[in-house]
C-alpha atoms as a PDB file:
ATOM      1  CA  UNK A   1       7.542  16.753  14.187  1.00  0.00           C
ATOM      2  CA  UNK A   2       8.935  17.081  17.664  1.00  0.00           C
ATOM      3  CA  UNK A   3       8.035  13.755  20.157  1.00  0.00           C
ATOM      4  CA  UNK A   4       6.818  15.273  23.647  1.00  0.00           C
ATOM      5  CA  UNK A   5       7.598  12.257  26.343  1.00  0.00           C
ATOM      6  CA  UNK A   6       4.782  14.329  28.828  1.00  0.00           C
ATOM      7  CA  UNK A   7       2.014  13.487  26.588  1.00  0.00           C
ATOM      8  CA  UNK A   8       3.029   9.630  27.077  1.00  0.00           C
ATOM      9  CA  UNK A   9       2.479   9.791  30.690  1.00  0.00           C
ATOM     10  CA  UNK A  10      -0.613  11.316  30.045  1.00  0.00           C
ATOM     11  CA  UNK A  11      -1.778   8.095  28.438  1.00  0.00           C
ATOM     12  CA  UNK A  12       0.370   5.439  30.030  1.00  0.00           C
ATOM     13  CA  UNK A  13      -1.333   6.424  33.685  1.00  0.00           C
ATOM     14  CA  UNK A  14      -1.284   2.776  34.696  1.00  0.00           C
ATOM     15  CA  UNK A  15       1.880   2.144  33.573  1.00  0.00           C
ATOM     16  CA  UNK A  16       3.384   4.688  35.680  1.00  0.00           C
ATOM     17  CA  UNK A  17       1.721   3.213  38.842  1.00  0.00           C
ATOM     18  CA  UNK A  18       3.958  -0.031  38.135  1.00  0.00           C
ATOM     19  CA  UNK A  19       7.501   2.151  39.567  1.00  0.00           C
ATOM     20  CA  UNK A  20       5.613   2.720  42.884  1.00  0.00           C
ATOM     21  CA  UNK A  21       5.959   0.743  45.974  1.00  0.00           C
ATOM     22  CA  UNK A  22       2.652  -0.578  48.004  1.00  0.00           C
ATOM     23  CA  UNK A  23       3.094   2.333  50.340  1.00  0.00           C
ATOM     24  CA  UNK A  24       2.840   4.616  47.614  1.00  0.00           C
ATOM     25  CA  UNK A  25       0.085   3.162  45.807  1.00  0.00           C
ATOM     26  CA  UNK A  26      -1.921   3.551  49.182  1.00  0.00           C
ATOM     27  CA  UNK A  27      -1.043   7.073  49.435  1.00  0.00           C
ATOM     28  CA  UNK A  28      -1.765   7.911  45.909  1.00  0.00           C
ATOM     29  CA  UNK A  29      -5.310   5.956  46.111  1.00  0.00           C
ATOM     30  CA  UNK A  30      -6.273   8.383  49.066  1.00  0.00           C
ATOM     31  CA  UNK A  31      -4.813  11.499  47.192  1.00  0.00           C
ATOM     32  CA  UNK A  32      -6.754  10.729  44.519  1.00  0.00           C
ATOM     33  CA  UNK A  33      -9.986  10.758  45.809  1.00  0.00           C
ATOM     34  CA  UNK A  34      -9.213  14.202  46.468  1.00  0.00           C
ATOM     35  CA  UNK A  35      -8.395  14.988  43.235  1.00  0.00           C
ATOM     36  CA  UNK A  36      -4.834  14.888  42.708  1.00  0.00           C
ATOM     37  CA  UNK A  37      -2.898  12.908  39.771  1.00  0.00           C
ATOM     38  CA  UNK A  38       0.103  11.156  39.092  1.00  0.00           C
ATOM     39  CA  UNK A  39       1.882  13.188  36.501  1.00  0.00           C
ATOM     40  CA  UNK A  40       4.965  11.830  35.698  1.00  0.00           C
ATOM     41  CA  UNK A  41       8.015   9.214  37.506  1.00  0.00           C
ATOM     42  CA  UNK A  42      11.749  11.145  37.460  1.00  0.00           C
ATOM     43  CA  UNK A  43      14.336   8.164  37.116  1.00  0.00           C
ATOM     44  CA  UNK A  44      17.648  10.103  37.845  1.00  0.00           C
ATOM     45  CA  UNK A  45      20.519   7.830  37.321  1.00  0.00           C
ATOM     46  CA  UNK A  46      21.368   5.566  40.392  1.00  0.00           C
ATOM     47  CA  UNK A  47      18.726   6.827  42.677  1.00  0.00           C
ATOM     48  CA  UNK A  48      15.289   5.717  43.305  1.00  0.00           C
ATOM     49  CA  UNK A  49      12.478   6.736  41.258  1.00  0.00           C
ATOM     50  CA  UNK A  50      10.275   9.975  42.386  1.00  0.00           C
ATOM     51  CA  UNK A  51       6.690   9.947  41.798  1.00  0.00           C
ATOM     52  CA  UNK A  52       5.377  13.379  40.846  1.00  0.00           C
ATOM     53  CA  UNK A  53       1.796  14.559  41.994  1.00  0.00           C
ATOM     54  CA  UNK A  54      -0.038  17.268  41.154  1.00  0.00           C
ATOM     55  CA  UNK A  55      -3.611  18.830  42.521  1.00  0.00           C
ATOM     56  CA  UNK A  56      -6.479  19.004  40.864  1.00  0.00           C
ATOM     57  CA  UNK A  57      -5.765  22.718  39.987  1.00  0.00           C
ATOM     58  CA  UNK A  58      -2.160  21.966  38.782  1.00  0.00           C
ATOM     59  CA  UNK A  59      -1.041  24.759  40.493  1.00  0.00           C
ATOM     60  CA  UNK A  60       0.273  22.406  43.719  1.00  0.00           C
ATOM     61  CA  UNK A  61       2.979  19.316  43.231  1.00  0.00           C
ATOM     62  CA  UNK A  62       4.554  16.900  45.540  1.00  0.00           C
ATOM     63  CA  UNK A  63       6.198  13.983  45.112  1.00  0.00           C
ATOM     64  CA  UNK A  64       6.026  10.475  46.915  1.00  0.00           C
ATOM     65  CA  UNK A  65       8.851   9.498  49.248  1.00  0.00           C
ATOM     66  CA  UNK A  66       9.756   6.001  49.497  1.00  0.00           C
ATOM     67  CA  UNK A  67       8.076   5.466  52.846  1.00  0.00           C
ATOM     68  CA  UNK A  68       4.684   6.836  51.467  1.00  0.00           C
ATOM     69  CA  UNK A  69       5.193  10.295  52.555  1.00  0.00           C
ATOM     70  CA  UNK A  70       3.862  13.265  50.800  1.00  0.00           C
ATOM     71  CA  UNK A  71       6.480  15.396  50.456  1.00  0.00           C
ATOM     72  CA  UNK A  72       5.458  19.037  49.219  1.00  0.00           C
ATOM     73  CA  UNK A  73       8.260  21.163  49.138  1.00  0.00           C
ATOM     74  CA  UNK A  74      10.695  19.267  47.323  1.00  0.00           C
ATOM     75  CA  UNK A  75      14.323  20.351  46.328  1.00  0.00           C
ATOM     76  CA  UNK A  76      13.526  20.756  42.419  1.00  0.00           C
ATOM     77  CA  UNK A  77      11.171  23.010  40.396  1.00  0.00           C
ATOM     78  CA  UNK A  78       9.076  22.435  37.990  1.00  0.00           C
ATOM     79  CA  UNK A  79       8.763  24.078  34.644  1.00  0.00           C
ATOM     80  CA  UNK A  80       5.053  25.335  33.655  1.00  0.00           C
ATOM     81  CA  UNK A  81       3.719  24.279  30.375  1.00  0.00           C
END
């Protein structure tokens, strides 16, 4: 059986909110009253944690900056499922 890690952040939700910064849990709170989700947190070595959102159509992601910004052209793809 294989593990898939994205099904965990499907459940663990709250959990993932615990890596952001109060800036970022204010700009998530507005974002999500307009549908969009916190999908996942990328941890690349030695660098700060990037919040990943998507809309409520999944066809749109951005990810959180530091300072609270929405940034939604970021310098990484993402894979579809």
């Amino acid at each position: 059986m294989t593990y898939e890690r994205r099904k965990d952040a499907e459940r663990n939700r709250h959990q993932l909110r615990t890596d952001l910064n109060a800036v970022q849990l204010e700009t998530l709170d507005g974002l999500e009253r307009f549908g969009w989700t916190l999908k996942f947190v990328r941890r690349p070595l030695f660098q700060a944690s990037i919040p990943v959102v998507f809309d409520n159509d999944r066809k749109t992601f951005a990810i959180l900056e530091v300072d609270g910004t929405l940034n939604e052209h970021p310098a990484f793809d993402i894979r579809s499922d």
